[in-house]
N, C-alpha and C. Protein backbone atom coordinates (compact mmCIF):
# COMPACT_ATOMS: atom_id res chain seq x y z
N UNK A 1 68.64 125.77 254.22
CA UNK A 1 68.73 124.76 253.19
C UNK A 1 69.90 123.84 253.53
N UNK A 2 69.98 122.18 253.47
CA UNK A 2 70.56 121.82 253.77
C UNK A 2 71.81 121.53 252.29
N UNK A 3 72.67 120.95 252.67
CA UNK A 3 73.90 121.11 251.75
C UNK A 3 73.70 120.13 250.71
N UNK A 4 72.79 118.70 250.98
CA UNK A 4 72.35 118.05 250.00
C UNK A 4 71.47 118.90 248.48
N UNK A 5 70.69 119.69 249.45
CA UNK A 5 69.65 120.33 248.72
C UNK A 5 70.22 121.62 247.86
N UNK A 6 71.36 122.04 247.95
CA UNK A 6 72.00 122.90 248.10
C UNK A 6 72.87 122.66 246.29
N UNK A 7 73.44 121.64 246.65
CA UNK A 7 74.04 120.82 245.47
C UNK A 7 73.11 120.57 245.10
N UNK A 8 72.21 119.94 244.88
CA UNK A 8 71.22 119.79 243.71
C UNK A 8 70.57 121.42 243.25
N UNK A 9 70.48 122.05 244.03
CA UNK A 9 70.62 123.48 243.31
C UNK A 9 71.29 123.64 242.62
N UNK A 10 72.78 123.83 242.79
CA UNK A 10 73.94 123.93 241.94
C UNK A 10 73.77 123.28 240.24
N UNK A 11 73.37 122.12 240.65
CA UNK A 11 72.88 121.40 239.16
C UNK A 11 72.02 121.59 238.75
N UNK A 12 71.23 122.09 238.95
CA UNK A 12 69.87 122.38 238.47
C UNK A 12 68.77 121.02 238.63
N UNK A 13 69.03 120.60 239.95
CA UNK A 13 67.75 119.38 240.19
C UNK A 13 66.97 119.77 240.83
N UNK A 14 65.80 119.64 240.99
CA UNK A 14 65.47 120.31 242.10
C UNK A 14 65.65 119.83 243.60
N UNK A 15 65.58 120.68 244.50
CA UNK A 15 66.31 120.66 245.61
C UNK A 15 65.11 120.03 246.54
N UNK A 16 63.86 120.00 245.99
CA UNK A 16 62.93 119.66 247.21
C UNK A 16 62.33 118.08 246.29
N UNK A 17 62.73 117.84 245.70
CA UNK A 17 62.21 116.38 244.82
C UNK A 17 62.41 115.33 246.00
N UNK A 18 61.44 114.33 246.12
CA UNK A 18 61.83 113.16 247.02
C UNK A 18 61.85 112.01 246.09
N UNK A 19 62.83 111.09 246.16
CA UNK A 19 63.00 110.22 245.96
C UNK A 19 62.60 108.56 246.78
N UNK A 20 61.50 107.98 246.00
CA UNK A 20 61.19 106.58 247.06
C UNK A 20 61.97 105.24 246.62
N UNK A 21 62.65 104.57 247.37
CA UNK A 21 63.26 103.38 247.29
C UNK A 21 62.59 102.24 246.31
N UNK A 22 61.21 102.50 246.10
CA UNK A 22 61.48 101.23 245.27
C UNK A 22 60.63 101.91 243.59
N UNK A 23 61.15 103.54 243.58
CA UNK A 23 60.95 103.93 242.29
C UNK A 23 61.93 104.47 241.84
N UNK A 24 63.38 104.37 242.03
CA UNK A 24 64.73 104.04 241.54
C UNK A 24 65.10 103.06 240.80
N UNK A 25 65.19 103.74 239.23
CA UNK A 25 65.46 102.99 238.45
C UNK A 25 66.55 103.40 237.34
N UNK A 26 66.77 103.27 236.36
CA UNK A 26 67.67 104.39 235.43
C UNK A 26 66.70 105.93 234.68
N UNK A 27 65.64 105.14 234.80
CA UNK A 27 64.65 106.86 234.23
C UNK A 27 64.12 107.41 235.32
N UNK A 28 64.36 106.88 236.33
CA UNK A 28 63.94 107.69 237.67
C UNK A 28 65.54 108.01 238.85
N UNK A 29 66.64 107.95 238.04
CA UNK A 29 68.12 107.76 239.74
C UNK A 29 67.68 108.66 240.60
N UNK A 30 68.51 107.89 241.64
CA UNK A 30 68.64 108.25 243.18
C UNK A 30 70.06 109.09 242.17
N UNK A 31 69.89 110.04 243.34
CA UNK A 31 70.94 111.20 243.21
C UNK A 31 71.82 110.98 244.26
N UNK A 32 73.48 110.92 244.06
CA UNK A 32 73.91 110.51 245.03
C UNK A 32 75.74 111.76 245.25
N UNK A 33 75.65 112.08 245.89
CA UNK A 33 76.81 113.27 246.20
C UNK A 33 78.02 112.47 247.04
N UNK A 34 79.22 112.21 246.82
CA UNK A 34 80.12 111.72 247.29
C UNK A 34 81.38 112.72 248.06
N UNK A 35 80.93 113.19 249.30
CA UNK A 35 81.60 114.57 249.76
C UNK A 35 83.03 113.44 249.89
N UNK A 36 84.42 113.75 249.29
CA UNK A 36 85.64 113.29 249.71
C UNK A 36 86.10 114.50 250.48
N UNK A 37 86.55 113.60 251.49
CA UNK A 37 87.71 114.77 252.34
C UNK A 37 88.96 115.13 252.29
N UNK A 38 89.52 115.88 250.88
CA UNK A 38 90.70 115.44 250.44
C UNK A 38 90.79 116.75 249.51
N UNK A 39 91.87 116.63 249.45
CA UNK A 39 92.67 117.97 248.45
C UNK A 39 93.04 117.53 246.93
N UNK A 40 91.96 117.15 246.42
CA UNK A 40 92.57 116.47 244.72
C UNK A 40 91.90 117.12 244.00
N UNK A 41 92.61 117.32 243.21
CA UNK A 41 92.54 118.18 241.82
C UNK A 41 91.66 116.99 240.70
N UNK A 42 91.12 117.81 240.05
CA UNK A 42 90.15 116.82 238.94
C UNK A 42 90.90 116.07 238.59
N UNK A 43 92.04 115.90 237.86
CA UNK A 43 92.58 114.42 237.34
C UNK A 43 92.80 113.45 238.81
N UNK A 44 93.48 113.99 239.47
CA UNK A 44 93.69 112.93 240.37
C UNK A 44 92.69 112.32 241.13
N UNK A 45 91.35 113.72 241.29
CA UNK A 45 89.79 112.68 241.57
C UNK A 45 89.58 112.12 240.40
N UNK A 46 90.04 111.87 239.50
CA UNK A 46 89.16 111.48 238.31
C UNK A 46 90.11 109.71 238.20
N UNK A 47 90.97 109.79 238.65
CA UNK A 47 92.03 108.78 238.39
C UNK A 47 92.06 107.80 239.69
N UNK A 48 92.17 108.49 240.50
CA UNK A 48 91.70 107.71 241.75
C UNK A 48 90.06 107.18 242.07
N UNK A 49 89.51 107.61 241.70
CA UNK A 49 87.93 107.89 242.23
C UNK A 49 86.79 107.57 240.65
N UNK A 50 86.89 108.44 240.22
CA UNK A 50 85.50 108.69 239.85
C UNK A 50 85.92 107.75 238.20
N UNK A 51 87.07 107.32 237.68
CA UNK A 51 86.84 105.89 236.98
C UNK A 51 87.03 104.81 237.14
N UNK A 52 87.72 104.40 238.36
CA UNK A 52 86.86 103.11 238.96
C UNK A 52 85.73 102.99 239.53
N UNK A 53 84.99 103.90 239.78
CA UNK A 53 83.76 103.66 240.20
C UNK A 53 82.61 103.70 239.19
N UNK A 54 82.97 104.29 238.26
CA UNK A 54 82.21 104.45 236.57
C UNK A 54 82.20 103.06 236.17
N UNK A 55 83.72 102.49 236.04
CA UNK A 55 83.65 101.45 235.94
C UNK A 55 82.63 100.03 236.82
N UNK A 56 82.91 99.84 237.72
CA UNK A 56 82.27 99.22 238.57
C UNK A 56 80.51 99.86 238.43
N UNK A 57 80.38 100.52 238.30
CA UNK A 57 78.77 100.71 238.21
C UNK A 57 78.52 100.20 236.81
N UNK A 58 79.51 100.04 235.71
CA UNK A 58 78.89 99.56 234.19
C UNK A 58 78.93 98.15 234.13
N UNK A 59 79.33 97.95 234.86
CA UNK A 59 79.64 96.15 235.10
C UNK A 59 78.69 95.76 235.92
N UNK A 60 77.94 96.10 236.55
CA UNK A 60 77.20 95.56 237.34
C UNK A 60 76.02 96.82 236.99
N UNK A 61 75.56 97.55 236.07
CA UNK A 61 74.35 98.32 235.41
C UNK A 61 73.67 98.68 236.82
N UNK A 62 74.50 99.59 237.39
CA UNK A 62 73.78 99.86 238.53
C UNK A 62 73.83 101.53 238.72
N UNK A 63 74.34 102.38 237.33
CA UNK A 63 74.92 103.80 237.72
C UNK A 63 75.74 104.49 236.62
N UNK A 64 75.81 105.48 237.25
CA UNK A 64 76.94 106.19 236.05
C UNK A 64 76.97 107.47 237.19
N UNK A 65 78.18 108.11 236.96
CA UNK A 65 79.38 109.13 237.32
C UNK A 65 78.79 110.12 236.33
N UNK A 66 77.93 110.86 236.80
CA UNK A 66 78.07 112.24 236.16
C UNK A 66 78.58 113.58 236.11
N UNK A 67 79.29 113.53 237.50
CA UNK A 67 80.02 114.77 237.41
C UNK A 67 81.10 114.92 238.76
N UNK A 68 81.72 115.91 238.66
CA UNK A 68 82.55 116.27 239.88
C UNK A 68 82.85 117.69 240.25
N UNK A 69 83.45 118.14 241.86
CA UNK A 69 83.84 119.32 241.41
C UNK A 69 84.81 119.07 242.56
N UNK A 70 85.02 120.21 243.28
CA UNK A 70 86.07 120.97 244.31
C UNK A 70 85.39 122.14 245.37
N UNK A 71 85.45 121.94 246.42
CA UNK A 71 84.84 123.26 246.98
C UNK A 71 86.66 123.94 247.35
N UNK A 72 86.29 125.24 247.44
CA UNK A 72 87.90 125.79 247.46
C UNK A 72 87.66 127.16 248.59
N UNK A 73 88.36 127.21 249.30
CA UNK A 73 88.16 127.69 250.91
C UNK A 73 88.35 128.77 250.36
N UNK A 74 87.75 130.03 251.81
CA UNK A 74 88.23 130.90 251.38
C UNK A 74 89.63 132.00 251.34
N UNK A 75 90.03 133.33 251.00
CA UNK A 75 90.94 133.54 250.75
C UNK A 75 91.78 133.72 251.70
N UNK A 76 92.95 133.00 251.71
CA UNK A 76 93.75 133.04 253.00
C UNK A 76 94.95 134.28 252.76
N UNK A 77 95.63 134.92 253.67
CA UNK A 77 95.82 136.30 253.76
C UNK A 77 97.25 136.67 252.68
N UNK A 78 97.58 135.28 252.05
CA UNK A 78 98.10 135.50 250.86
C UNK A 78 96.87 135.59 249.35
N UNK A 79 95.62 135.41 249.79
CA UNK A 79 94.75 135.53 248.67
C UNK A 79 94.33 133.91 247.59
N UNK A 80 95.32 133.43 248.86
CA UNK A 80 95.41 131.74 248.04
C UNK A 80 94.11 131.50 248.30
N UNK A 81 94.05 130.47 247.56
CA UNK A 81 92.50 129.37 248.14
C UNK A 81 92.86 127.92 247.92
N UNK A 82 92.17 127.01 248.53
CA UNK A 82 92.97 125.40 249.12
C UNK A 82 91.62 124.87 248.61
N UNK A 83 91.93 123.82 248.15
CA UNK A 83 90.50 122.43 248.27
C UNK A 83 90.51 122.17 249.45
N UNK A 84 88.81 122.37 249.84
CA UNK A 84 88.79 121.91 251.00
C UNK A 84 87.89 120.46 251.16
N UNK A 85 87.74 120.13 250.01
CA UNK A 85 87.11 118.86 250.02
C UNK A 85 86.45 118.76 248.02
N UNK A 86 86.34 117.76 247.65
CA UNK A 86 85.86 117.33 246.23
C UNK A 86 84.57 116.38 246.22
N UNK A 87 83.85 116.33 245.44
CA UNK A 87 82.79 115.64 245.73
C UNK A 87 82.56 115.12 244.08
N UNK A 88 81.97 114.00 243.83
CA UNK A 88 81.26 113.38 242.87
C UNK A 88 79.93 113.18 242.69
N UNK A 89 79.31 113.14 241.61
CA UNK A 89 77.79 113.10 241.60
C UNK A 89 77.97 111.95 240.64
N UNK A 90 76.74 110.98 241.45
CA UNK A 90 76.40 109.79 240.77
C UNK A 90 74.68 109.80 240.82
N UNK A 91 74.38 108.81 239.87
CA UNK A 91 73.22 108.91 239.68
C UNK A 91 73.14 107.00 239.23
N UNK A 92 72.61 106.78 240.45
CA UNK A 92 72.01 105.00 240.91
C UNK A 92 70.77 104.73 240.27
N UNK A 93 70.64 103.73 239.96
CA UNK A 93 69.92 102.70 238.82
C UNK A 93 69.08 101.96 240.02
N UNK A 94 69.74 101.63 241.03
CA UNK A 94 69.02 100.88 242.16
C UNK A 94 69.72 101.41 243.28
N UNK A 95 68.79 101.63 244.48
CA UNK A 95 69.31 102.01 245.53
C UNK A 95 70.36 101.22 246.47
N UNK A 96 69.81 100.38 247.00
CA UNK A 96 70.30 99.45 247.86
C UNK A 96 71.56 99.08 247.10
N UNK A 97 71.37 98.42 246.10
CA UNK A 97 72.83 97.92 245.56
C UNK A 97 73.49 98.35 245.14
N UNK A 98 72.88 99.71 244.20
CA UNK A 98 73.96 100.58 243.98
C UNK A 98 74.94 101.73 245.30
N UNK A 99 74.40 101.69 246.22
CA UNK A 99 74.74 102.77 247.51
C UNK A 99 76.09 101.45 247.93
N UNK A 100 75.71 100.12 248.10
CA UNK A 100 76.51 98.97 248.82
C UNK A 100 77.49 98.72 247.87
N UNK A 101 77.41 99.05 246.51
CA UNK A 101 78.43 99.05 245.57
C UNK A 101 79.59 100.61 246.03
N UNK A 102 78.68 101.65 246.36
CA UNK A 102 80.05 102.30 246.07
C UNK A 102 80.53 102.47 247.43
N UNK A 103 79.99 101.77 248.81
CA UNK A 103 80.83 101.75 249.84
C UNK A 103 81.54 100.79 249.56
N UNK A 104 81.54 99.46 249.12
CA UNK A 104 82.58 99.05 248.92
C UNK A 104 83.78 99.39 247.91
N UNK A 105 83.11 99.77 247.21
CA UNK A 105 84.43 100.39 246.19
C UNK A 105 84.85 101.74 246.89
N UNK A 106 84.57 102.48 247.61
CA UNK A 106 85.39 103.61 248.07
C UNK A 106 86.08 102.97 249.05
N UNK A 107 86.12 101.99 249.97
CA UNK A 107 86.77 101.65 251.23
C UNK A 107 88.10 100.12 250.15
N UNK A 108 87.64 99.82 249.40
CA UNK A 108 89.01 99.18 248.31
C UNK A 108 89.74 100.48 247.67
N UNK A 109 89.41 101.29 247.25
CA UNK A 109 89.90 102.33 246.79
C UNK A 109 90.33 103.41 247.95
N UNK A 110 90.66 103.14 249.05
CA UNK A 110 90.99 104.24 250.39
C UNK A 110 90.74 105.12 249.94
N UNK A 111 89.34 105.78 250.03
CA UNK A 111 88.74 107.05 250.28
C UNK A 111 89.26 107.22 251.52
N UNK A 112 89.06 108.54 251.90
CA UNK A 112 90.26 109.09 253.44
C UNK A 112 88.74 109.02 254.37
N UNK A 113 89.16 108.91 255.32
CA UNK A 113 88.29 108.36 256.38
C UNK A 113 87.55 110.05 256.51
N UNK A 114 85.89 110.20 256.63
CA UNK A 114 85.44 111.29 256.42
C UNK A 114 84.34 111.36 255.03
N UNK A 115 84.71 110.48 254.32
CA UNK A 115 84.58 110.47 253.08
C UNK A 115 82.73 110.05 253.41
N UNK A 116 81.98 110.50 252.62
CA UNK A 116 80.22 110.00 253.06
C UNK A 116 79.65 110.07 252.02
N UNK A 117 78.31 109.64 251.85
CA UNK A 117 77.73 108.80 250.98
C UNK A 117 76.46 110.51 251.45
N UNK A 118 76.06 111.32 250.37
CA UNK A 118 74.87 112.22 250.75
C UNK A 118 73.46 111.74 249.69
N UNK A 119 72.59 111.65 250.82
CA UNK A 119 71.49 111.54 249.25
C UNK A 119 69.69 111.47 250.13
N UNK A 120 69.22 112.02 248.90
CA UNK A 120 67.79 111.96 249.82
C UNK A 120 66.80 110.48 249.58
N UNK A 121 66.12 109.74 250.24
CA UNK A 121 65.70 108.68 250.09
C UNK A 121 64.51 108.87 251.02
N UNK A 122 63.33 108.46 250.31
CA UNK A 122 61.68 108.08 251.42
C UNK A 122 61.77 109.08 252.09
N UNK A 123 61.66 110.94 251.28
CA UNK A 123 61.98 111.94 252.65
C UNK A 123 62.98 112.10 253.30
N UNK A 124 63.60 111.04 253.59
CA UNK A 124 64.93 111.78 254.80
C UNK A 124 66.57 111.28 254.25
N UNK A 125 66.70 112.58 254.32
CA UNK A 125 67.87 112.96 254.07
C UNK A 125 69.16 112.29 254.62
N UNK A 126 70.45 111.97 253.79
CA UNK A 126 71.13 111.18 254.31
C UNK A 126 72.54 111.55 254.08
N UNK A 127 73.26 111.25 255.22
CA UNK A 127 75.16 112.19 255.17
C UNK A 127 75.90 110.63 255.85
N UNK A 128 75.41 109.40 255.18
CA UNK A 128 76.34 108.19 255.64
C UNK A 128 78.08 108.18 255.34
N UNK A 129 78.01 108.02 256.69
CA UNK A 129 79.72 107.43 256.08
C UNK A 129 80.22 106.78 255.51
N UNK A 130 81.59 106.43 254.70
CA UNK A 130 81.82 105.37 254.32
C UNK A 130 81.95 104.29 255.10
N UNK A 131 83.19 104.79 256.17
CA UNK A 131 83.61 103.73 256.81
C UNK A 131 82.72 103.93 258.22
N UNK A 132 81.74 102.73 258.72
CA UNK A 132 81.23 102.56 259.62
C UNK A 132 81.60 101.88 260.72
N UNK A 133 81.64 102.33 262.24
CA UNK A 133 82.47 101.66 263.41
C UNK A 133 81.77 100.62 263.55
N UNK A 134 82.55 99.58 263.99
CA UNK A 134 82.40 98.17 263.96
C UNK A 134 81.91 98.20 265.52
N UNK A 135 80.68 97.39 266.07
CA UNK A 135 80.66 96.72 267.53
C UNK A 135 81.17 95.55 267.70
């Protein structure tokens, strides 16, 4: 099972649903997973991240921020455990513009380089980056 499908387990979506590009709408969202590569604790994803981008999706009716979490490594030989990355779940109104909305708002907002865009679309599955190398 791949890790997209995996998280939508976690939520209870189903994990094998396909989503087609031009039946994304608000009673149908694209499901969209925002893996950050970063060590932040819910307020500080929530403060950095996930309400300016709430914002910016209500202004332009393209989305809403439904959730977040933390994946947390495992126990290191003091028994600690570390974030090893945080992720957001959004749920897009429109594909295209809503996906081009939140690369630009994560790359104004320095998401840490690593940071990717996960989501399933027309069948195939997708782990885009934010920041894409320039030719």
């Amino acid at each position: 099972m791949g890790f997209l499908k995996e998280i939508k387990g976690w939520l209870g979506l189903d994990p094998d649903s396909s989503t087609r590009v031009d039946q994304v709408s608000k009673n149908n969202p694209l499901f969209v997973y925002i893996k950050i590569l970063a060590d932040l604790g819910p307020v500080e994803r929530g403060e950095r991240f996930e309400d300016p981008l709430q914002e910016a999706l209500e202004k332009e009716n393209l989305g809403a921020i439904t959730g977040g979490g933390s994946q947390l490594s495992a126990d290191n030989e003091d028994g600690q455990r570390s974030i090893e990355f945080c992720g957001i779940d959004v749920d897009l109104y429109d594909a295209v513009k809503g996906l081009a909305l939140l690369r630009r708002e994560l790359v104004r907002l320095q998401a840490p380089h690593g940071t990717e865009l996960l989501y399933e679309l027309d069948g195939n599955e997708w782990e885009e980056p934010v920041y894409r190398l320039e030719s």
